[in-house]
PDB file of N, CA and C in Angstrom:
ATOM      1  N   UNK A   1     120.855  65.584 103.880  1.00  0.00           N
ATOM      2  CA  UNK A   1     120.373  65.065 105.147  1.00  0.00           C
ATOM      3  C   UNK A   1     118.982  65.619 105.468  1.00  0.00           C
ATOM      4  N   UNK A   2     118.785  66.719 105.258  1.00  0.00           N
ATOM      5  CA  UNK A   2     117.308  67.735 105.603  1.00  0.00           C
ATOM      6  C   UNK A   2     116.069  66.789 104.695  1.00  0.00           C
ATOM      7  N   UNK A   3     116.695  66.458 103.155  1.00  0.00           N
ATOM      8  CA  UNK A   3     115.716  66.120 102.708  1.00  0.00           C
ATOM      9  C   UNK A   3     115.417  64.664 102.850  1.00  0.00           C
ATOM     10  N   UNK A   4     116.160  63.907 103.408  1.00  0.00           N
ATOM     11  CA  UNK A   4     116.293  62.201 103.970  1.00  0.00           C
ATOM     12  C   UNK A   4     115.251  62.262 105.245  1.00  0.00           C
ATOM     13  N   UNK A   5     115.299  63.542 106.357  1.00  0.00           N
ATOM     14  CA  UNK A   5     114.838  63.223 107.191  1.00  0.00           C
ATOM     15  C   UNK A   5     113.243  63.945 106.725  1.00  0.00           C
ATOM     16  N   UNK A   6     112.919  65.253 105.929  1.00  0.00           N
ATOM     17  CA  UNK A   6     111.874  65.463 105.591  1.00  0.00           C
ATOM     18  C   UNK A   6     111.118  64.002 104.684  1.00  0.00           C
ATOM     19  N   UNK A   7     111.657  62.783 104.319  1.00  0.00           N
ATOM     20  CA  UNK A   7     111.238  61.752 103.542  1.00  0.00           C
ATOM     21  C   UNK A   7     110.639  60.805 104.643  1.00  0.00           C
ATOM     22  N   UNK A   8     111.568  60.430 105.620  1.00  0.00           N
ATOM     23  CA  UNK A   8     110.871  59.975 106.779  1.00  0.00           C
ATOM     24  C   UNK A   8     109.696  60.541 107.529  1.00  0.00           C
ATOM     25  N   UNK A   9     109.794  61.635 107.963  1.00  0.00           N
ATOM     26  CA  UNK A   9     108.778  62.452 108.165  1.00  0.00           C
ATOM     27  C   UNK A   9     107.399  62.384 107.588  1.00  0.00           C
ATOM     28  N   UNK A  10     107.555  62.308 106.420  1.00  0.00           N
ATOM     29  CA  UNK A  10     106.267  62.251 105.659  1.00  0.00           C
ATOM     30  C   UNK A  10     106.173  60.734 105.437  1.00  0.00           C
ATOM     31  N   UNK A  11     106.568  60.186 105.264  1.00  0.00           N
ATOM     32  CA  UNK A  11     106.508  58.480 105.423  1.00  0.00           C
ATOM     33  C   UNK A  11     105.537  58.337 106.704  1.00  0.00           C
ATOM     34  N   UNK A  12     105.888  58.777 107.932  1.00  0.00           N
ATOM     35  CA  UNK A  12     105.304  58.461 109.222  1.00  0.00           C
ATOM     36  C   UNK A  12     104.307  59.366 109.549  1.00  0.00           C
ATOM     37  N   UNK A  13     104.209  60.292 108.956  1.00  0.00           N
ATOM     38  CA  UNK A  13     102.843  61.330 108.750  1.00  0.00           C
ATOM     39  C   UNK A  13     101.674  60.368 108.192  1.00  0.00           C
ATOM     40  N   UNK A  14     102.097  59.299 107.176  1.00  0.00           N
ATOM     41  CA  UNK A  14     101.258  58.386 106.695  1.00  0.00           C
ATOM     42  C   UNK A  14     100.588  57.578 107.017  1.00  0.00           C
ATOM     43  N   UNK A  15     101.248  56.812 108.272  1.00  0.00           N
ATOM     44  CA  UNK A  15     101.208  55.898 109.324  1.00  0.00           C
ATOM     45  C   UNK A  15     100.004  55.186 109.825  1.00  0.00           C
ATOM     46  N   UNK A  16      99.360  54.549 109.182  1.00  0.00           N
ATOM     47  CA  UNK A  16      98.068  54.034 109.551  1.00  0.00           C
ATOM     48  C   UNK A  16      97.821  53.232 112.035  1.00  0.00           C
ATOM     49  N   UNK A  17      97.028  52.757 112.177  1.00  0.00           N
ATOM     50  CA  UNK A  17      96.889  52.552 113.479  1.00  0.00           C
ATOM     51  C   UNK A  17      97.936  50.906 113.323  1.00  0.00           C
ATOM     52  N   UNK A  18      97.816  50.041 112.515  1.00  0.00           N
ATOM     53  CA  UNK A  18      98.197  49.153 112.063  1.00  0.00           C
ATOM     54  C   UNK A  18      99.699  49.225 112.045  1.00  0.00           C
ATOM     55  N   UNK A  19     100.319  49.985 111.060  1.00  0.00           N
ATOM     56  CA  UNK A  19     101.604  50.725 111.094  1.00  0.00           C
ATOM     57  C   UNK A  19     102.161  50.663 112.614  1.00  0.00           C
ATOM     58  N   UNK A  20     101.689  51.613 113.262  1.00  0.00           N
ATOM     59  CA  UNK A  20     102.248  52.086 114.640  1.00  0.00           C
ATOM     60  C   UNK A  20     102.181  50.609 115.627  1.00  0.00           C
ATOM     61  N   UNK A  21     101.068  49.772 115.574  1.00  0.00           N
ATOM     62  CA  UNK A  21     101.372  48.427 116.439  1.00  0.00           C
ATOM     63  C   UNK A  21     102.406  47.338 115.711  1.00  0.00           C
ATOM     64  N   UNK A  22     102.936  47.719 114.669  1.00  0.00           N
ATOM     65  CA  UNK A  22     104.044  46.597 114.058  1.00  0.00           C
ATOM     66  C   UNK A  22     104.955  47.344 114.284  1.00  0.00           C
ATOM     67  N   UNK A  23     105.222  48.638 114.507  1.00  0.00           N
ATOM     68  CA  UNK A  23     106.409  49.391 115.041  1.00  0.00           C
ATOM     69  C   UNK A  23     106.567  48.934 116.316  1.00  0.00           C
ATOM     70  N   UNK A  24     105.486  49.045 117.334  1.00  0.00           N
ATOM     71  CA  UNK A  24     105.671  48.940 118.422  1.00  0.00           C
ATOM     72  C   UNK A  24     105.393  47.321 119.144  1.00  0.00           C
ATOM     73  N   UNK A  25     105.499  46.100 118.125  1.00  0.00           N
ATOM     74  CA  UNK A  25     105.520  45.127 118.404  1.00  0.00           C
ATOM     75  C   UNK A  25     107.163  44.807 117.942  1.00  0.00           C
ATOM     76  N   UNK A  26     107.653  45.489 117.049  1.00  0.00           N
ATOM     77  CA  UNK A  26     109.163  45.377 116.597  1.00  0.00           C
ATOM     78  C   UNK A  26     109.791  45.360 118.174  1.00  0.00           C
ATOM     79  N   UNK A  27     109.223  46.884 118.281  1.00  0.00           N
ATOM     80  CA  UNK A  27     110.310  47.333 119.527  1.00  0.00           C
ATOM     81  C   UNK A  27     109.703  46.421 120.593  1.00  0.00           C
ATOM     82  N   UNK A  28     109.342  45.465 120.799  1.00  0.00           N
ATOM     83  CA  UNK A  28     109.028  44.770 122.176  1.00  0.00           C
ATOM     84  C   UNK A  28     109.525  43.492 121.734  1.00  0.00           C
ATOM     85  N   UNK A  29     109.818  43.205 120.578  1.00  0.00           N
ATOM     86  CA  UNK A  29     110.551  41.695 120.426  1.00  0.00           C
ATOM     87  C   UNK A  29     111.654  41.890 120.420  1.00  0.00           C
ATOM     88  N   UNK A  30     112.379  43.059 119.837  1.00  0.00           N
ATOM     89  CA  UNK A  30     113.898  43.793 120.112  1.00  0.00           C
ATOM     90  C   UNK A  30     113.867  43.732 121.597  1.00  0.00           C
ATOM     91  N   UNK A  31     113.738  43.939 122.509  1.00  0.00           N
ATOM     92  CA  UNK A  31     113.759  43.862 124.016  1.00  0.00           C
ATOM     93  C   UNK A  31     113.678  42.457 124.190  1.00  0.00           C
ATOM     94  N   UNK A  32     112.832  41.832 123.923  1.00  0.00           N
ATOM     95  CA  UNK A  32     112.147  40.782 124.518  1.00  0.00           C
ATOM     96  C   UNK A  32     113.539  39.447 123.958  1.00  0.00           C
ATOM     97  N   UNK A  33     113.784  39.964 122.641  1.00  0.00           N
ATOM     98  CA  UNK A  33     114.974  39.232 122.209  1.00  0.00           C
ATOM     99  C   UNK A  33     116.632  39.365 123.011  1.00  0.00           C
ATOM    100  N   UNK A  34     116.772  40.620 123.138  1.00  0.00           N
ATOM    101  CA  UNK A  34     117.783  40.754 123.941  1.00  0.00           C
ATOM    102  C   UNK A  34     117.610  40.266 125.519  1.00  0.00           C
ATOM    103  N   UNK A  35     116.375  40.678 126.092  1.00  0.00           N
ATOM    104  CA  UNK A  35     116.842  39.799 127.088  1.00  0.00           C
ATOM    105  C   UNK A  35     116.452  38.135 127.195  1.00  0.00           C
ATOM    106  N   UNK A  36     115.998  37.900 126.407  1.00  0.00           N
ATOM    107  CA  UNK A  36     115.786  36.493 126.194  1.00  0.00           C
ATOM    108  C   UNK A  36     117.012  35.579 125.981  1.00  0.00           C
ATOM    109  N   UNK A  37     117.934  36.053 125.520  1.00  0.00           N
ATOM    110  CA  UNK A  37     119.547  35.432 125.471  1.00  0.00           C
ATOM    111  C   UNK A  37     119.906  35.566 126.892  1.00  0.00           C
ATOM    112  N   UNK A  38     119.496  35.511 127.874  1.00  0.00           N
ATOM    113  CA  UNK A  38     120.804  34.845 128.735  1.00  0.00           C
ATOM    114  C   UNK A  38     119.700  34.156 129.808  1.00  0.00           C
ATOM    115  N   UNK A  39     118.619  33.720 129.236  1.00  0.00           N
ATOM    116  CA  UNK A  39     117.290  33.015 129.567  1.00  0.00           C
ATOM    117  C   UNK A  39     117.664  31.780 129.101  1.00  0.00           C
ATOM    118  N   UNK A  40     118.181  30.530 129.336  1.00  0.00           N
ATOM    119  CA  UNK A  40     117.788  29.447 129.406  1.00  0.00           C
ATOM    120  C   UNK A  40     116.613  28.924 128.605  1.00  0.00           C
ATOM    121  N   UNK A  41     115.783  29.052 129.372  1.00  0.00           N
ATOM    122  CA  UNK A  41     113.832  28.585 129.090  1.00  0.00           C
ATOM    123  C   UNK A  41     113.764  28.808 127.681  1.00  0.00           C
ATOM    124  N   UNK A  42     113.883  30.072 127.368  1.00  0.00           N
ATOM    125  CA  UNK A  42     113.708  31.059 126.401  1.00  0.00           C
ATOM    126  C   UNK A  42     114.538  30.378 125.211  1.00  0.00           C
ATOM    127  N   UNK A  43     115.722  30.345 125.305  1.00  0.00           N
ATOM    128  CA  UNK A  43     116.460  30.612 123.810  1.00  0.00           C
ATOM    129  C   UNK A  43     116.264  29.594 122.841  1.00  0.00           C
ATOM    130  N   UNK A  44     115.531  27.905 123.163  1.00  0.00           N
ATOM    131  CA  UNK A  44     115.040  27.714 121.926  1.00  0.00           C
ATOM    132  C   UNK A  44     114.475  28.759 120.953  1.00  0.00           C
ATOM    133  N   UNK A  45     113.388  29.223 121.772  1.00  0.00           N
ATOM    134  CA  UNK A  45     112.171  30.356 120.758  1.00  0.00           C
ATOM    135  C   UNK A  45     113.041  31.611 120.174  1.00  0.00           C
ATOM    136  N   UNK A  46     114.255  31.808 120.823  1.00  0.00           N
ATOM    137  CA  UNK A  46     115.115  32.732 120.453  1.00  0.00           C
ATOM    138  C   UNK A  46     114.903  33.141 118.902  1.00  0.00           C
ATOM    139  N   UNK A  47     115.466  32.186 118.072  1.00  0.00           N
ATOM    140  CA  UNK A  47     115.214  32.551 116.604  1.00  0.00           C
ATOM    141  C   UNK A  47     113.469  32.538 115.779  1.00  0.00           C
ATOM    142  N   UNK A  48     112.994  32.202 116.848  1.00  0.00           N
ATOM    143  CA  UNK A  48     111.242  32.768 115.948  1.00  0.00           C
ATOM    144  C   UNK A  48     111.315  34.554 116.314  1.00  0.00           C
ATOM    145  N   UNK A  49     112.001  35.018 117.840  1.00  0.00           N
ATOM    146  CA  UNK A  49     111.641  35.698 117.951  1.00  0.00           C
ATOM    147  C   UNK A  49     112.495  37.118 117.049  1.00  0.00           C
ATOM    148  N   UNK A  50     114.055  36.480 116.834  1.00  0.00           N
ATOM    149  CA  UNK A  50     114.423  37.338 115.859  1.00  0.00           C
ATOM    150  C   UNK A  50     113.755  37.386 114.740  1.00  0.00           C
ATOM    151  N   UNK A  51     113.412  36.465 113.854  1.00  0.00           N
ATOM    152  CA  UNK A  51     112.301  36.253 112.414  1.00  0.00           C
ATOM    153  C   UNK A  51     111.053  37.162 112.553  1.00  0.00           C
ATOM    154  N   UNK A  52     110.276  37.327 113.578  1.00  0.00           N
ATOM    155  CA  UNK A  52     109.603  37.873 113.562  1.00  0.00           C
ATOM    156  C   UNK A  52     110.263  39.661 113.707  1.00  0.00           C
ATOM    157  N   UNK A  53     110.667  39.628 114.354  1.00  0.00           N
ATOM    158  CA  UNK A  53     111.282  41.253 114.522  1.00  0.00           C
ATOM    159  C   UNK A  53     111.610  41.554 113.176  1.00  0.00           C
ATOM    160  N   UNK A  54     112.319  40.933 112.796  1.00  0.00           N
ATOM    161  CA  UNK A  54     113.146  41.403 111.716  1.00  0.00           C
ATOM    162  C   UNK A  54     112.065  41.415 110.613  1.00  0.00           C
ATOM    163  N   UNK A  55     110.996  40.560 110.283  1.00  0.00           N
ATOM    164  CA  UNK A  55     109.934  41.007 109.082  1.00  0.00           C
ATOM    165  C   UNK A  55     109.035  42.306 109.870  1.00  0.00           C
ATOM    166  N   UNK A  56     108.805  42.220 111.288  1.00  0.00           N
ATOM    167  CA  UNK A  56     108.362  43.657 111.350  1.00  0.00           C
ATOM    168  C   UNK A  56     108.926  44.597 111.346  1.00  0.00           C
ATOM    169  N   UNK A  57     110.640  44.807 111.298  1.00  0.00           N
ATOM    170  CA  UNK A  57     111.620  45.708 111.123  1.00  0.00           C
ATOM    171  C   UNK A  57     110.979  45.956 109.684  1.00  0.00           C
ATOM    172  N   UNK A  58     111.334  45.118 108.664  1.00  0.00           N
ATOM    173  CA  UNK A  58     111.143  45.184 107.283  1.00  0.00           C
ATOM    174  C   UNK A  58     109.954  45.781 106.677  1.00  0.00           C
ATOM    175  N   UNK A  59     109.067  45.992 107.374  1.00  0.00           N
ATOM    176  CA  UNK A  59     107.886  46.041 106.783  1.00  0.00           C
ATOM    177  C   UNK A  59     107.527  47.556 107.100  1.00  0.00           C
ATOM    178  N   UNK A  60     107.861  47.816 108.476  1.00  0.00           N
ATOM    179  CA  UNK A  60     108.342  49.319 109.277  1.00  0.00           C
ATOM    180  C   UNK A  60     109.107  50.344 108.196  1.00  0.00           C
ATOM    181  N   UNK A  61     110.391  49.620 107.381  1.00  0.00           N
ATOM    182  CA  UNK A  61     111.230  50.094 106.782  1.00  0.00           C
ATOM    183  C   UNK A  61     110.796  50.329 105.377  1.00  0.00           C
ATOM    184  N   UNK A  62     109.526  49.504 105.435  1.00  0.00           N
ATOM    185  CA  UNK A  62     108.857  49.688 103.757  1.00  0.00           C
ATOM    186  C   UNK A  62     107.702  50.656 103.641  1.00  0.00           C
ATOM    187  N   UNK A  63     107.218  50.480 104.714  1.00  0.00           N
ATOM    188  CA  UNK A  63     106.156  51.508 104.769  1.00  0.00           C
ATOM    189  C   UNK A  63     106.473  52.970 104.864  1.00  0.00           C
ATOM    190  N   UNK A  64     107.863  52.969 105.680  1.00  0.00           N
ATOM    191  CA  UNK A  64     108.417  54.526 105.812  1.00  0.00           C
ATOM    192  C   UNK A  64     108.905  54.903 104.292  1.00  0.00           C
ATOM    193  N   UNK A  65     109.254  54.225 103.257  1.00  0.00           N
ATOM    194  CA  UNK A  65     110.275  54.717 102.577  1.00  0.00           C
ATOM    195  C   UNK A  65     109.451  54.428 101.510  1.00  0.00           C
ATOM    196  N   UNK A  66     108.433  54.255 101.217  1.00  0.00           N
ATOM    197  CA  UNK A  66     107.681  53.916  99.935  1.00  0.00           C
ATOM    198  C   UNK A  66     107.468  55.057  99.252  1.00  0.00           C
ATOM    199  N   UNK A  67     107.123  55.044  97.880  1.00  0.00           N
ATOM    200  CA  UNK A  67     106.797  55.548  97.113  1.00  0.00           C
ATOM    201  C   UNK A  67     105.447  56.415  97.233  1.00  0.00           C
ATOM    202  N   UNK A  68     104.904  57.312  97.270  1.00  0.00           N
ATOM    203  CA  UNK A  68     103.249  57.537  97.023  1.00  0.00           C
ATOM    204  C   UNK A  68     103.528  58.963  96.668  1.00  0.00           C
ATOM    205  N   UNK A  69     102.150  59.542  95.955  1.00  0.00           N
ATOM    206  CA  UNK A  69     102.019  60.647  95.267  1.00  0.00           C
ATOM    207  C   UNK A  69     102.515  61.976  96.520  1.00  0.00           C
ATOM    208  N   UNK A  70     102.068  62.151  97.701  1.00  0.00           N
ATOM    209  CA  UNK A  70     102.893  62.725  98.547  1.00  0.00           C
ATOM    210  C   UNK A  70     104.011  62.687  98.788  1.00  0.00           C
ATOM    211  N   UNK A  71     105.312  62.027  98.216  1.00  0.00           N
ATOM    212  CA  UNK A  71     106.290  61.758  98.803  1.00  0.00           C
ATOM    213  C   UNK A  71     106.909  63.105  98.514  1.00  0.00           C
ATOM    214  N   UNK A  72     107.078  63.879  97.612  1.00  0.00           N
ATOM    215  CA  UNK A  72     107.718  64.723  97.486  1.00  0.00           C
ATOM    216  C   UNK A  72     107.244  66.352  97.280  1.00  0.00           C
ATOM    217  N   UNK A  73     105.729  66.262  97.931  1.00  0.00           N
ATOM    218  CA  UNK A  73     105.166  67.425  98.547  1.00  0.00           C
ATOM    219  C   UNK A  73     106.161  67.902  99.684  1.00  0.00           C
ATOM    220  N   UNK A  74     105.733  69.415 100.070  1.00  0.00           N
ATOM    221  CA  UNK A  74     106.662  70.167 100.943  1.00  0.00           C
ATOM    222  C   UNK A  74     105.744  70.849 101.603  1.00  0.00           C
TER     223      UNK A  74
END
């Protein structure tokens, strides 16, 4: 577990300015999706707005966990 979370750690030590606004556009379509379900108006767009979350989930999840010559510095 120590060394899973020291992997993340250094993953997000990496974190370009770019990085941090697709994190923090994830987390505002995660909101924006949940309350958008009991919105009327809204829930056509419902599923663009999961699609999009979910490739910026993905991409969040790739950038943390990638490979690079630091990964296993201490």
């Amino acid at each position: 577990m120590k060394n899973f979370v020291g992997r993340i750690m250094q993953g997000v030590k990496e974190f370009s300015v770019v990085d941090f606004a697709v994190w923090k556009t994830a987390l505002v379509l995660l909101g924006a999706g949940i309350g958008a379900s009991r919105a009327e108006k809204i829930k056509p767009y419902l599923p663009v707005l999961w699609l999009i979350y979910a490739a910026a989930f993905v991409y969040t999840i790739y950038r943390t966990f990638r490979e690079t010559e630091n990964t296993y510095q201490r």
